[in-house]
Protein backbone atom coordinates (compact mmCIF):
# COMPACT_ATOMS: atom_id res chain seq x y z
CA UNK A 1 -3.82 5.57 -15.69
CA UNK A 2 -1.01 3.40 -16.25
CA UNK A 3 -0.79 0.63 -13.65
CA UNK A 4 3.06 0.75 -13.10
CA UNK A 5 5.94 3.01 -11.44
CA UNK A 6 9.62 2.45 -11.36
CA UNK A 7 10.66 2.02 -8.08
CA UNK A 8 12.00 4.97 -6.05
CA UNK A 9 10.68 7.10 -8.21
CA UNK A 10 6.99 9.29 -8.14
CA UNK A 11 4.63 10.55 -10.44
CA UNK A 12 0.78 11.56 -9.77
CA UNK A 13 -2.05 10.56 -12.13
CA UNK A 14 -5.79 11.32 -11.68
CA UNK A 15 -8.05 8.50 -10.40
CA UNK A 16 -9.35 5.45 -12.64
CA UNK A 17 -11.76 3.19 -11.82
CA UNK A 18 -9.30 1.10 -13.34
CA UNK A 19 -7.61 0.57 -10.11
CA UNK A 20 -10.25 -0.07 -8.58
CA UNK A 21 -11.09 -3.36 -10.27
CA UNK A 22 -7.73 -4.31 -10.88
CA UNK A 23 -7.43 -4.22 -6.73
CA UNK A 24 -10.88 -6.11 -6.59
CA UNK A 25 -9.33 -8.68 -8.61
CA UNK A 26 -6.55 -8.70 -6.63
CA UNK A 27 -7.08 -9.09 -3.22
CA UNK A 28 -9.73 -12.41 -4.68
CA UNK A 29 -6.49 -13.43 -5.66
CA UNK A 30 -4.70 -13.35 -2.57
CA UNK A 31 -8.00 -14.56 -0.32
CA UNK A 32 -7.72 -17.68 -2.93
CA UNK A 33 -3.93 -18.06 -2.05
CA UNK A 34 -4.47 -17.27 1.74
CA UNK A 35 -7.70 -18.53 2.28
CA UNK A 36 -8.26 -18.65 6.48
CA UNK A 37 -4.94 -17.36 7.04
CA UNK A 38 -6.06 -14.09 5.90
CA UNK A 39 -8.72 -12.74 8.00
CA UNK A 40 -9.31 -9.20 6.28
CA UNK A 41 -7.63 -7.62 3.09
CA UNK A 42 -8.70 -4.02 1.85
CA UNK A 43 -7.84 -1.51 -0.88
CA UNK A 44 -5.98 1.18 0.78
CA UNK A 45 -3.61 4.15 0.23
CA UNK A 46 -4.65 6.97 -2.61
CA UNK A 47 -5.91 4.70 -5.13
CA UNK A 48 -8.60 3.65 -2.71
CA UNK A 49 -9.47 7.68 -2.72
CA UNK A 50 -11.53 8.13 -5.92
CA UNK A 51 -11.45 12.26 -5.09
CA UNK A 52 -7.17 12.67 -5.45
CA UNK A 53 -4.48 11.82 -7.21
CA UNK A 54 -2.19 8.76 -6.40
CA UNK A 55 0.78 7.02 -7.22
CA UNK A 56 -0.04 4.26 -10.21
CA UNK A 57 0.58 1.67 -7.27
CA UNK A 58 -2.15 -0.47 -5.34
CA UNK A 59 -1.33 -0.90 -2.29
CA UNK A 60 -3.06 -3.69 -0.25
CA UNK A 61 -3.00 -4.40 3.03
CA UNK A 62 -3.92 -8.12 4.43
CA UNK A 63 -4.67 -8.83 7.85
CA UNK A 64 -3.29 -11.89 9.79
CA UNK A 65 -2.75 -13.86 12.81
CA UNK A 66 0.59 -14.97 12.16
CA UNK A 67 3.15 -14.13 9.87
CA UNK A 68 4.44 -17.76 9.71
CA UNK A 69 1.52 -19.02 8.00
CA UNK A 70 1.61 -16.40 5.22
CA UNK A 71 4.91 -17.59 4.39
CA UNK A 72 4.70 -21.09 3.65
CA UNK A 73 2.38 -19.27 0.81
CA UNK A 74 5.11 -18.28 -0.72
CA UNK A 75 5.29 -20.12 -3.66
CA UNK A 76 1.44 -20.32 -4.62
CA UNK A 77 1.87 -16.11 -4.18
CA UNK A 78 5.17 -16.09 -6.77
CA UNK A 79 3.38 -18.31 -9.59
CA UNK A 80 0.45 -15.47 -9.29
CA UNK A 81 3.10 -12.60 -9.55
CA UNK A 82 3.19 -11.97 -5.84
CA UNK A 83 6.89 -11.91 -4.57
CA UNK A 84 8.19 -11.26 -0.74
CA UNK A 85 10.02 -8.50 -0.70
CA UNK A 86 11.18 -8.08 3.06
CA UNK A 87 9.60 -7.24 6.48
CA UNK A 88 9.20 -3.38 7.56
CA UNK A 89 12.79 -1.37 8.28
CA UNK A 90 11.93 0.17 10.95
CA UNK A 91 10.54 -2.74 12.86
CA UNK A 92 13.95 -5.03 12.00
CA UNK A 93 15.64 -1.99 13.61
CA UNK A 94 13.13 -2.48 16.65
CA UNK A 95 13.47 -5.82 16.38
CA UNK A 96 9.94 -6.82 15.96
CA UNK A 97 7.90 -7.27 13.43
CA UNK A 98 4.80 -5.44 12.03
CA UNK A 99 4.19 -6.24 8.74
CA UNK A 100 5.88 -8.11 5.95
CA UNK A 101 6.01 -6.28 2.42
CA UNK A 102 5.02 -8.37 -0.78
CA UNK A 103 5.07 -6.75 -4.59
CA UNK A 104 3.68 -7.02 -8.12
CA UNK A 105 5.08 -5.76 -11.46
CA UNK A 106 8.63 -6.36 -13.99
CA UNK A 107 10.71 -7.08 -10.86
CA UNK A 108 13.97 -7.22 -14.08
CA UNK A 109 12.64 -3.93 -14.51
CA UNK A 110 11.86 -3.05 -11.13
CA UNK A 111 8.63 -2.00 -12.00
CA UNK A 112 6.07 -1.92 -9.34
CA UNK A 113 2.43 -1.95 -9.93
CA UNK A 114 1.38 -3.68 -6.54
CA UNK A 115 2.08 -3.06 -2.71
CA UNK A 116 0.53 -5.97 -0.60
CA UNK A 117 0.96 -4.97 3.61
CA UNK A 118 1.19 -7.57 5.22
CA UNK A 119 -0.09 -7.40 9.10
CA UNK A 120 -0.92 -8.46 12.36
CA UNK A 121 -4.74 -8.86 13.47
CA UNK A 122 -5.90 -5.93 15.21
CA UNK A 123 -3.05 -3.92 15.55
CA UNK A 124 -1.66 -0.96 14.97
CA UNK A 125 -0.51 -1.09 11.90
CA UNK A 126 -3.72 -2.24 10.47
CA UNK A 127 -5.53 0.18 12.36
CA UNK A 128 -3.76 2.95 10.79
CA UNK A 129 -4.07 1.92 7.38
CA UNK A 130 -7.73 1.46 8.05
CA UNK A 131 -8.43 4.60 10.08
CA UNK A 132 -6.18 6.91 7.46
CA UNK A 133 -8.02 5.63 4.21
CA UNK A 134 -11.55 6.13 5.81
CA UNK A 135 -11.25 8.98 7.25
CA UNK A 136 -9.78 10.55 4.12
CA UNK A 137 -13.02 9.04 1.76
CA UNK A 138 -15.27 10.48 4.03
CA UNK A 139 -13.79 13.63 4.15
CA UNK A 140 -12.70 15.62 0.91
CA UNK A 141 -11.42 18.65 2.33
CA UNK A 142 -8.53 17.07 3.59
CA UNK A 143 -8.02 14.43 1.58
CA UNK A 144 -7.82 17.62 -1.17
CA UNK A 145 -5.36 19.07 1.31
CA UNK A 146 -3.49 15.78 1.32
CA UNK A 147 -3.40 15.45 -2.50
CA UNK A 148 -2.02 19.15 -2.59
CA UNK A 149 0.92 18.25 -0.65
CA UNK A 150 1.32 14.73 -2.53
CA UNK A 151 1.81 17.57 -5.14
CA UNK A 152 4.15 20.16 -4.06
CA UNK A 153 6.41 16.69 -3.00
CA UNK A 154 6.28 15.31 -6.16
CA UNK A 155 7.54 18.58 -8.06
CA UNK A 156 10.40 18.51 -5.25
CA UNK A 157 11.00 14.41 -4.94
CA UNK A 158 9.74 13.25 -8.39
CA UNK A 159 13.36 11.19 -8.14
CA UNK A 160 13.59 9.96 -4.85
CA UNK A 161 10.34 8.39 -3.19
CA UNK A 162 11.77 8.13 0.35
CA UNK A 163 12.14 11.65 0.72
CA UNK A 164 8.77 12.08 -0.82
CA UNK A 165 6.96 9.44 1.78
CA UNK A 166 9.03 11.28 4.67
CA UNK A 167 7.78 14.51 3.90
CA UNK A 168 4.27 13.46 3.97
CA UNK A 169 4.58 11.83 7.16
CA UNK A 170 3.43 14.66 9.65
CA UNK A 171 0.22 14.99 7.75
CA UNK A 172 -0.25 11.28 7.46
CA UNK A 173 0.21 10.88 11.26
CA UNK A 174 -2.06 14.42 12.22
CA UNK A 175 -4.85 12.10 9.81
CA UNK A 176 -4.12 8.84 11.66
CA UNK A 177 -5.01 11.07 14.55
CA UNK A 178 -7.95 12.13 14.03
């Protein structure tokens, strides 16, 4: 598997063990960069799921006390390749935040190989990413059923990777659930 995807866009490759280093490596990265600031970081979304397919894209999520510290990291994270993208949509529409976004890859290209979540300690946020990407490793039958519908998304919204992610939402949330 090729560690890179042009953003907005979607395409499914089989699992390599590949990722799974290159996320390893990663996330010593950021604790280097972050060091007490950070007080978890994990391997999550369908990479992190050696049974499906996923997205060529690591995503990361880091868990933190306050947002203000991870920033004045900022320039340590750029000279590793690790640039601030923006804080969450839907929160800056709530007017709150929940997690900051930070990527890897060509950004000239806009290439992304890297999705690094930034969020607060304990919350809910954090909670779902952790609750979502366990429960799916421990249980194979649905994350099958969740790969099939990564699937029948990506023959419809190979092109457009918002209406992809939307469309996968209900089952994301009935998994978050459970």
């Amino acid at each position: 598997m090729s560690l890179r995807l042009e953003r907005g866009t979607v395409q499914l490759e089989p699992h390599d063990k590949y990722l799974d280093k290159t996320a390893t490596q990663t996330i010593e990265t950021l604790k280097s960069i972050l060091g007490d600031d950070a007080i978890d970081i994990q391997h999550i979304g369908s990479t992190a799921i050696p049974a499906i397919k996923a997205k060529p894209i690591i995503d990361i999520v880091v868990e933190v006390t306050d947002f203000d510290r991870i920033m004045l990291h900022n320039e340590q994270l750029r000279r590793k390749g690790i640039f601030y993208q923006d804080s969450d949509v839907e929160c800056q529409l709530l007017d709150v935040e929940c997690q900051l976004l930070y990527v890897m890859g060509d950004m000239e290209a806009d290439i992304r190989t890297h999705h690094i979540h930034i969020v607060k300690w304990n919350g809910t946020e954090w909670k779902n990413y952790i609750h979502f990407i366990d429960y799916l490793k421990a249980n194979e039958n649905m994350a099958l059923q969740y790969e099939n519908l990564k699937e029948e998304m990506e023959g419809k919204y190979a092109d457009d990777r918002v209406a992809y992610t939307n469309n996968k939402q209900n089952m994301i949330n009935r998994i978050s659930d459970k």
